[in-house]
C-alpha atoms as a PDB file:
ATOM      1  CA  UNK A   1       0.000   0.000   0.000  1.00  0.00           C
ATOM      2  CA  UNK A   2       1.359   3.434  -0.168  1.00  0.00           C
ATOM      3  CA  UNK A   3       1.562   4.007  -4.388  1.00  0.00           C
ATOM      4  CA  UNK A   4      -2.218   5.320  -4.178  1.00  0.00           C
ATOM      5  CA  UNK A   5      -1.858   7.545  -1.555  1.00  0.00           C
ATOM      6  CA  UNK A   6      -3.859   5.529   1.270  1.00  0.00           C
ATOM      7  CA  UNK A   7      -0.663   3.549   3.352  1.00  0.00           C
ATOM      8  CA  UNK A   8       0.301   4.942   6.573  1.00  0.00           C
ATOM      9  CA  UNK A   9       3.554   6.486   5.014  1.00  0.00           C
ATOM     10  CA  UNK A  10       4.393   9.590   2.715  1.00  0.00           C
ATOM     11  CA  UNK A  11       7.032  10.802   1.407  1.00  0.00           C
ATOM     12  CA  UNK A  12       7.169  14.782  -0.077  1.00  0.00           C
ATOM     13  CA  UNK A  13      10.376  15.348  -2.412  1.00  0.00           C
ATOM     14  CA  UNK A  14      11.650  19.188  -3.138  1.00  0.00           C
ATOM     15  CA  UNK A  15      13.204  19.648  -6.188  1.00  0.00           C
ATOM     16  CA  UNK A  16      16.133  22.110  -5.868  1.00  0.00           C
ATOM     17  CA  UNK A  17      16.198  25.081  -8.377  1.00  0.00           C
ATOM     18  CA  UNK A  18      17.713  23.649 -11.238  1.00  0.00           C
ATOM     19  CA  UNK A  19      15.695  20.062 -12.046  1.00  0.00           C
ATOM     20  CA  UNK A  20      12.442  18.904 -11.228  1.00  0.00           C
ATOM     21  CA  UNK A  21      11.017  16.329  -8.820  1.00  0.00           C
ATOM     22  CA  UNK A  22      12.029  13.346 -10.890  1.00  0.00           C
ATOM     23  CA  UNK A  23      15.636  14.623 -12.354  1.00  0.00           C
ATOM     24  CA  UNK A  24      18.927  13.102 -10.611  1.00  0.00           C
ATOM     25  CA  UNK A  25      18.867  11.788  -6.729  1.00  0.00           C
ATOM     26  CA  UNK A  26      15.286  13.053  -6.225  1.00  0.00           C
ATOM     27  CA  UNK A  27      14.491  10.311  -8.557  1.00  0.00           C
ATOM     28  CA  UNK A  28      15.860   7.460  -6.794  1.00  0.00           C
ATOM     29  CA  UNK A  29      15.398   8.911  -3.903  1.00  0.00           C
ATOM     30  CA  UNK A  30      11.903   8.638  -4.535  1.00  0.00           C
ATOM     31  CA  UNK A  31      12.441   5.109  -5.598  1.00  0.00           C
ATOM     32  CA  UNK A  32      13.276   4.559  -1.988  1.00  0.00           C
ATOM     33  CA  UNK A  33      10.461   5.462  -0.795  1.00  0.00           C
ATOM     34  CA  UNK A  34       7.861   4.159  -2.823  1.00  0.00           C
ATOM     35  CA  UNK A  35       9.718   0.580  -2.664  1.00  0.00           C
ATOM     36  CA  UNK A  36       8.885   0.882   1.191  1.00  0.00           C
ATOM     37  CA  UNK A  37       5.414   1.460   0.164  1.00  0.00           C
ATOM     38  CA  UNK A  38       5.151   5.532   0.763  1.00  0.00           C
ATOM     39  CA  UNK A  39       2.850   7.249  -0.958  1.00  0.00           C
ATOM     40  CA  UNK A  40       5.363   9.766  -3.070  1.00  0.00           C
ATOM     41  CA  UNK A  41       4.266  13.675  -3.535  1.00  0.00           C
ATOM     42  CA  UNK A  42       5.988  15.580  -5.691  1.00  0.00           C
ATOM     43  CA  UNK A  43       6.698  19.172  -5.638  1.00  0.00           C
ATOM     44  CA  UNK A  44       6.857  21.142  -9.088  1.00  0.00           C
ATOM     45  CA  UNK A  45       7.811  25.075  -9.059  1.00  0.00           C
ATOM     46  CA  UNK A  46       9.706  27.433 -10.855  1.00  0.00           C
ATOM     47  CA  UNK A  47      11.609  29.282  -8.483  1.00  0.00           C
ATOM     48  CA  UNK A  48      12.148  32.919  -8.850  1.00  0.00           C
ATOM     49  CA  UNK A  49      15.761  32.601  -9.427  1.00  0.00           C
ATOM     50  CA  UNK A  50      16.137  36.567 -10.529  1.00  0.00           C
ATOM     51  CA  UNK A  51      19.059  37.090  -8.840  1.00  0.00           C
ATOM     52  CA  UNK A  52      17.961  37.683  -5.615  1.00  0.00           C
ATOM     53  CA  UNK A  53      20.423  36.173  -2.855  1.00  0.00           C
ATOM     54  CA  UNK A  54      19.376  32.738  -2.373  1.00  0.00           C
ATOM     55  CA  UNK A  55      18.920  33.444   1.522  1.00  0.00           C
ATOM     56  CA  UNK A  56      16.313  35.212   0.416  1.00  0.00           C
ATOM     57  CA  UNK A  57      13.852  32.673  -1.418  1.00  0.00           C
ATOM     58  CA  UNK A  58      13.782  30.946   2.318  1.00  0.00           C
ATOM     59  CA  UNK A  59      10.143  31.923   2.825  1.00  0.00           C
ATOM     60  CA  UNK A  60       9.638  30.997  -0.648  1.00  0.00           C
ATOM     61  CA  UNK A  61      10.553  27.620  -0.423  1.00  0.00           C
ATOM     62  CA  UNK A  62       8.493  27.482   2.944  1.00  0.00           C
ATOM     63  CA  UNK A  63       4.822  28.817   1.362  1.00  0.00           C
ATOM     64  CA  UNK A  64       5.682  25.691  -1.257  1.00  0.00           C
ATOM     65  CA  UNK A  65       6.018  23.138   0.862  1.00  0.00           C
ATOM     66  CA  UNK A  66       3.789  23.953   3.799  1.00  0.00           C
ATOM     67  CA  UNK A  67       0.238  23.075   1.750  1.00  0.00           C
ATOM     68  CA  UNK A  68       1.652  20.024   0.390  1.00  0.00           C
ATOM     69  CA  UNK A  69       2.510  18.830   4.016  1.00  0.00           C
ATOM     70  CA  UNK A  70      -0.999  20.353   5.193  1.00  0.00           C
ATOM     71  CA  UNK A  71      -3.212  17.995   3.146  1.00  0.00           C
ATOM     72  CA  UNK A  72      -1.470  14.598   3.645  1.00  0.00           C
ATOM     73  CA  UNK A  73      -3.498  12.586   5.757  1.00  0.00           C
ATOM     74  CA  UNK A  74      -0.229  11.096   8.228  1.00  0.00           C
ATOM     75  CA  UNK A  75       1.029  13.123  10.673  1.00  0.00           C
ATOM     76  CA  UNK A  76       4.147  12.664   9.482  1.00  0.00           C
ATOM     77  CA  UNK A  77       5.671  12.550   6.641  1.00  0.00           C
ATOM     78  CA  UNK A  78       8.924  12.584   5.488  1.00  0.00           C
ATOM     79  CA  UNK A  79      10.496  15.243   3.604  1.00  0.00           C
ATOM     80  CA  UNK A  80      13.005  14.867   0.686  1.00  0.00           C
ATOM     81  CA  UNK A  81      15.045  17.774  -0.513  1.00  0.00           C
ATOM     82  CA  UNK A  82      17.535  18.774  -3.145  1.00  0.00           C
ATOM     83  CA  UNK A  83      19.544  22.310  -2.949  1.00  0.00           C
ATOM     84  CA  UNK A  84      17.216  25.030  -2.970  1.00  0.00           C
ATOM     85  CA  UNK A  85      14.441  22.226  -1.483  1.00  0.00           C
ATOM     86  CA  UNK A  86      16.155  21.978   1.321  1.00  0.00           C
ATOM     87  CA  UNK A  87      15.045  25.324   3.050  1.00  0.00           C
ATOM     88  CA  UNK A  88      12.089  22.573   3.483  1.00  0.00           C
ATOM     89  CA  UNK A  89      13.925  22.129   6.857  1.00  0.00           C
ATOM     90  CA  UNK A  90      11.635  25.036   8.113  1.00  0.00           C
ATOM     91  CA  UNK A  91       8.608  22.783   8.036  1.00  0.00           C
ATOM     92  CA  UNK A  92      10.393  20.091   8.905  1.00  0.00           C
ATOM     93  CA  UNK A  93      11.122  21.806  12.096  1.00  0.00           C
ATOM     94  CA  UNK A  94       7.930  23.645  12.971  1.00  0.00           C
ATOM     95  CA  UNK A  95       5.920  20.069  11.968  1.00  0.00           C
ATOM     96  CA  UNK A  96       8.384  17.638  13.775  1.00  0.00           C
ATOM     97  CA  UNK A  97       9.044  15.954  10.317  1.00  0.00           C
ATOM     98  CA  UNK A  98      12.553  13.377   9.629  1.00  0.00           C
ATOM     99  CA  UNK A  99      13.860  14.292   6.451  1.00  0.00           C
ATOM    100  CA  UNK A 100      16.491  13.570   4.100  1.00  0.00           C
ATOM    101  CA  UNK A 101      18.601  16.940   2.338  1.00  0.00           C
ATOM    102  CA  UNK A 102      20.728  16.072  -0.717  1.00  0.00           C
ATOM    103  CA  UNK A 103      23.425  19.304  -1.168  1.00  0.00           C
ATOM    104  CA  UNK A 104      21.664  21.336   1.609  1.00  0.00           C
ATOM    105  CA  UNK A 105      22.492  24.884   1.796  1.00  0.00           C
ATOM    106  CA  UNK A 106      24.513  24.182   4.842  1.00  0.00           C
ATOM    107  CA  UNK A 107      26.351  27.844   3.972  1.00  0.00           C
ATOM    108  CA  UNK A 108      22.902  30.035   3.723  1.00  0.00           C
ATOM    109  CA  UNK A 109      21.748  31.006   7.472  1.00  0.00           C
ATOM    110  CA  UNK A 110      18.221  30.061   6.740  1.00  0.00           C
ATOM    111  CA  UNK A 111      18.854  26.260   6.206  1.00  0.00           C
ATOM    112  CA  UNK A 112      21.278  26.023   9.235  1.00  0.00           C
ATOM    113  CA  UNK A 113      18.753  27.606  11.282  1.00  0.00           C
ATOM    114  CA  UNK A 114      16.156  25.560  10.359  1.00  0.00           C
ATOM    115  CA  UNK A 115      18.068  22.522  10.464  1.00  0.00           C
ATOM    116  CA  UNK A 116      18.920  23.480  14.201  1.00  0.00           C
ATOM    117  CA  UNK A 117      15.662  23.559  15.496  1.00  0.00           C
ATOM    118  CA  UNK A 118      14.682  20.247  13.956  1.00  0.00           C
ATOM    119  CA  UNK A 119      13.528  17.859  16.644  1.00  0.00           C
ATOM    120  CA  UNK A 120      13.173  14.560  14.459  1.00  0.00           C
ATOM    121  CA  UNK A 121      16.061  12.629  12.581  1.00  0.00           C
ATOM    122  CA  UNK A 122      17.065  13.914   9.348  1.00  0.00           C
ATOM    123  CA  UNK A 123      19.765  12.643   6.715  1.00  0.00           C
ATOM    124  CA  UNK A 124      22.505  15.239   5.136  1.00  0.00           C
ATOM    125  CA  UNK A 125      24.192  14.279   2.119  1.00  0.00           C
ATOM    126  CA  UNK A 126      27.025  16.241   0.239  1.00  0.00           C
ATOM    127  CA  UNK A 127      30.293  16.640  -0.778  1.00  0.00           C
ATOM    128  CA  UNK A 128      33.346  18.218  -0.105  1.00  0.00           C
ATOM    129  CA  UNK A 129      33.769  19.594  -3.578  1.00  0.00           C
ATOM    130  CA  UNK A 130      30.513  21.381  -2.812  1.00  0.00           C
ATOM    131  CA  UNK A 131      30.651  25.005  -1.947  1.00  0.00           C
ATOM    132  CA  UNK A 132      26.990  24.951  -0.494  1.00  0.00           C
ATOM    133  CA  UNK A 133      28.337  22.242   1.765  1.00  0.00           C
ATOM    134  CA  UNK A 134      30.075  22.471   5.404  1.00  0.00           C
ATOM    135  CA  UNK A 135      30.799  18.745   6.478  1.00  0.00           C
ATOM    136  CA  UNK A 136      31.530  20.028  10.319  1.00  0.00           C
ATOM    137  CA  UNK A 137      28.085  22.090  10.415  1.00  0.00           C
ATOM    138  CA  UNK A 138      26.653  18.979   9.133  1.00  0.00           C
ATOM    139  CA  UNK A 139      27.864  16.486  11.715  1.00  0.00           C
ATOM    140  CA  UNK A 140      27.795  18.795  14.410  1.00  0.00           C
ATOM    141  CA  UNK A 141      23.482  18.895  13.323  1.00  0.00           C
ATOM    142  CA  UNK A 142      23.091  15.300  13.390  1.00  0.00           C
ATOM    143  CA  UNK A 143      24.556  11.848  13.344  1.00  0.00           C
ATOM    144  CA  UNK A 144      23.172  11.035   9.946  1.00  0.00           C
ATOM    145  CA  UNK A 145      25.478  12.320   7.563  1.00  0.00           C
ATOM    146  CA  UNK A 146      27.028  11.270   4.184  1.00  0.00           C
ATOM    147  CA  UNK A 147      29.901  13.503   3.048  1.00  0.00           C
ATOM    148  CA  UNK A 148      31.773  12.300  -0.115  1.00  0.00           C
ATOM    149  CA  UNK A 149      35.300  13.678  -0.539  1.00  0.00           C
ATOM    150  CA  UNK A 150      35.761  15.216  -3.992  1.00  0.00           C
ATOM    151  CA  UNK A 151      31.919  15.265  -4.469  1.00  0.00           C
ATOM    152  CA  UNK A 152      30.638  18.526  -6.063  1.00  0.00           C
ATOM    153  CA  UNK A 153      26.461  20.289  -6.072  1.00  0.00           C
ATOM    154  CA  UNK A 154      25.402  17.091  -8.111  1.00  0.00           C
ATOM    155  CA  UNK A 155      27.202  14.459  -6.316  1.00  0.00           C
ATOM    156  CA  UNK A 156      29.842  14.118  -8.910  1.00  0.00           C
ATOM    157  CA  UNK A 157      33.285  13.352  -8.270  1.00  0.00           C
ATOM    158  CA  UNK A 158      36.351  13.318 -11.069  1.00  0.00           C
ATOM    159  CA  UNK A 159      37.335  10.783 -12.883  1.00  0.00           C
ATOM    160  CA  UNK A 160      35.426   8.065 -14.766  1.00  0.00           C
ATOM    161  CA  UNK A 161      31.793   8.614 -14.495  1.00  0.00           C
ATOM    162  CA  UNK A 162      32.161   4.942 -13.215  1.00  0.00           C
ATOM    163  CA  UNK A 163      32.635   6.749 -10.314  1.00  0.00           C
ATOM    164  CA  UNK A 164      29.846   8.910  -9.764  1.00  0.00           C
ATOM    165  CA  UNK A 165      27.631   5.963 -10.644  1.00  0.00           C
ATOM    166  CA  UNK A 166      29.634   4.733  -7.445  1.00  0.00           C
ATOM    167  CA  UNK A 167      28.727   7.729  -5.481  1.00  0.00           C
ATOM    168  CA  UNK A 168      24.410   7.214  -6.466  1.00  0.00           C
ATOM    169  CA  UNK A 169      24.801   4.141  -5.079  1.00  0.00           C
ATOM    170  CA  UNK A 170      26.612   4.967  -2.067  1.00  0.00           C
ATOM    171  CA  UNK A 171      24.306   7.625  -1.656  1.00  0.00           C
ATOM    172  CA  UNK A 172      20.958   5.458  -2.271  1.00  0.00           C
ATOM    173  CA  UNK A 173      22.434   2.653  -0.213  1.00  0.00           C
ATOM    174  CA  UNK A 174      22.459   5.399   2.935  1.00  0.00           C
ATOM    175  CA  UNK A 175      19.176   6.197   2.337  1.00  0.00           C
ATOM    176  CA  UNK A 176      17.673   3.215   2.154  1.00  0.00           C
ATOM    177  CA  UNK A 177      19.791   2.901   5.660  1.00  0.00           C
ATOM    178  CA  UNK A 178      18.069   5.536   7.255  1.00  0.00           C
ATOM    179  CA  UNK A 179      14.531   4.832   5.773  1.00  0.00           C
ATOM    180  CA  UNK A 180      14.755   1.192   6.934  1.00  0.00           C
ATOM    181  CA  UNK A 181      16.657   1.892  10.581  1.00  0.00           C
ATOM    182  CA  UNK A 182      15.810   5.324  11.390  1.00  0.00           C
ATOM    183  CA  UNK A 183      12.224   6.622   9.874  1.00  0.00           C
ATOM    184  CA  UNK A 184      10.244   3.941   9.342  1.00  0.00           C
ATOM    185  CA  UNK A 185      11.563   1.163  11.325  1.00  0.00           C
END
């Protein structure tokens, strides 16, 4: 159950501000899961990337998510996030929500902030190569963290693209981790 909306668990993925929903790890990530049987929603936008600073599309990224959260019928759902998505981590907070953030904005006040005040267990992912990324912010958050040395915004690395492909699946297996011993247990 889960795939028509009615299971007990839901999943809400944030595109960042480049790709959609279903583009790069969102879409496995979303794989995850809807193999465990979540109901997926998926957030479409086009942000107003006009050259505003990026701290500034915080409250943006909040009035998108908020109703999507609002009308699921669980109390909880879990929130997945790319980039941009991951100023999610507001609602997350205020609504007591776990979440995993691919590339969070670990460097933009806003996402730290919100990330603080999170009371459930949340997944950050990113990469060293990243310059949105701040591995000791992110372990000093929470115990759930994936940092890949050499990895850039997309999770890429140099080299072969052999080894990116290694990277999504180190990255997928950790998620899967977390789902299966953290969130929905």
């Amino acid at each position: 159950m889960g795939k028509d909306g009615t299971g007990h668990r839901h999943a809400v993925v944030i595109p960042g501000g480049g790709f959609g929903p279903q583009a790069g790890l969102l879409a496995y990530a979303s794989a995850a899961a809807d193999r465990r049987g979540a109901g997926v929603e998926l957030i479409s936008w086009n942000p107003p990337l006009d050259g505003r600073p990026l701290e500034e599309l915080s409250p943006w990224v909040h009035d998108q998510v908020t109703p999507v959260v609002a009308k699921l019928p669980t109390p909880t759902p879990l929130l997945i996030g790319k980039s941009l998505g991951s100023y999610g981590a507001s609602v997350a907070a205020e609504r007591a929500l776990p979440a995993v953030w691919l590339t969070p904005l670990l460097t933009m006040a806003p996402c730290r902030e919100a990330l603080r005040r999170a009371t459930k267990p949340f997944l950050l992912v990113g990469g060293t190569a990243d310059p949105f990324w701040d591995g000791a912010v992110a372990r000093k958050l929470t115990p759930h963290v994936l940092e890949v040395t050499d990895a850039d915004h997309g999770m890429k690395v140099p080299g072969p693209l052999q080894r990116s492909a290694e990277v999504l699946g180190q990255v997928l297996t950790t998620i899967e981790r977390f789902l299966d011993d953290v969130v929905w247990r």
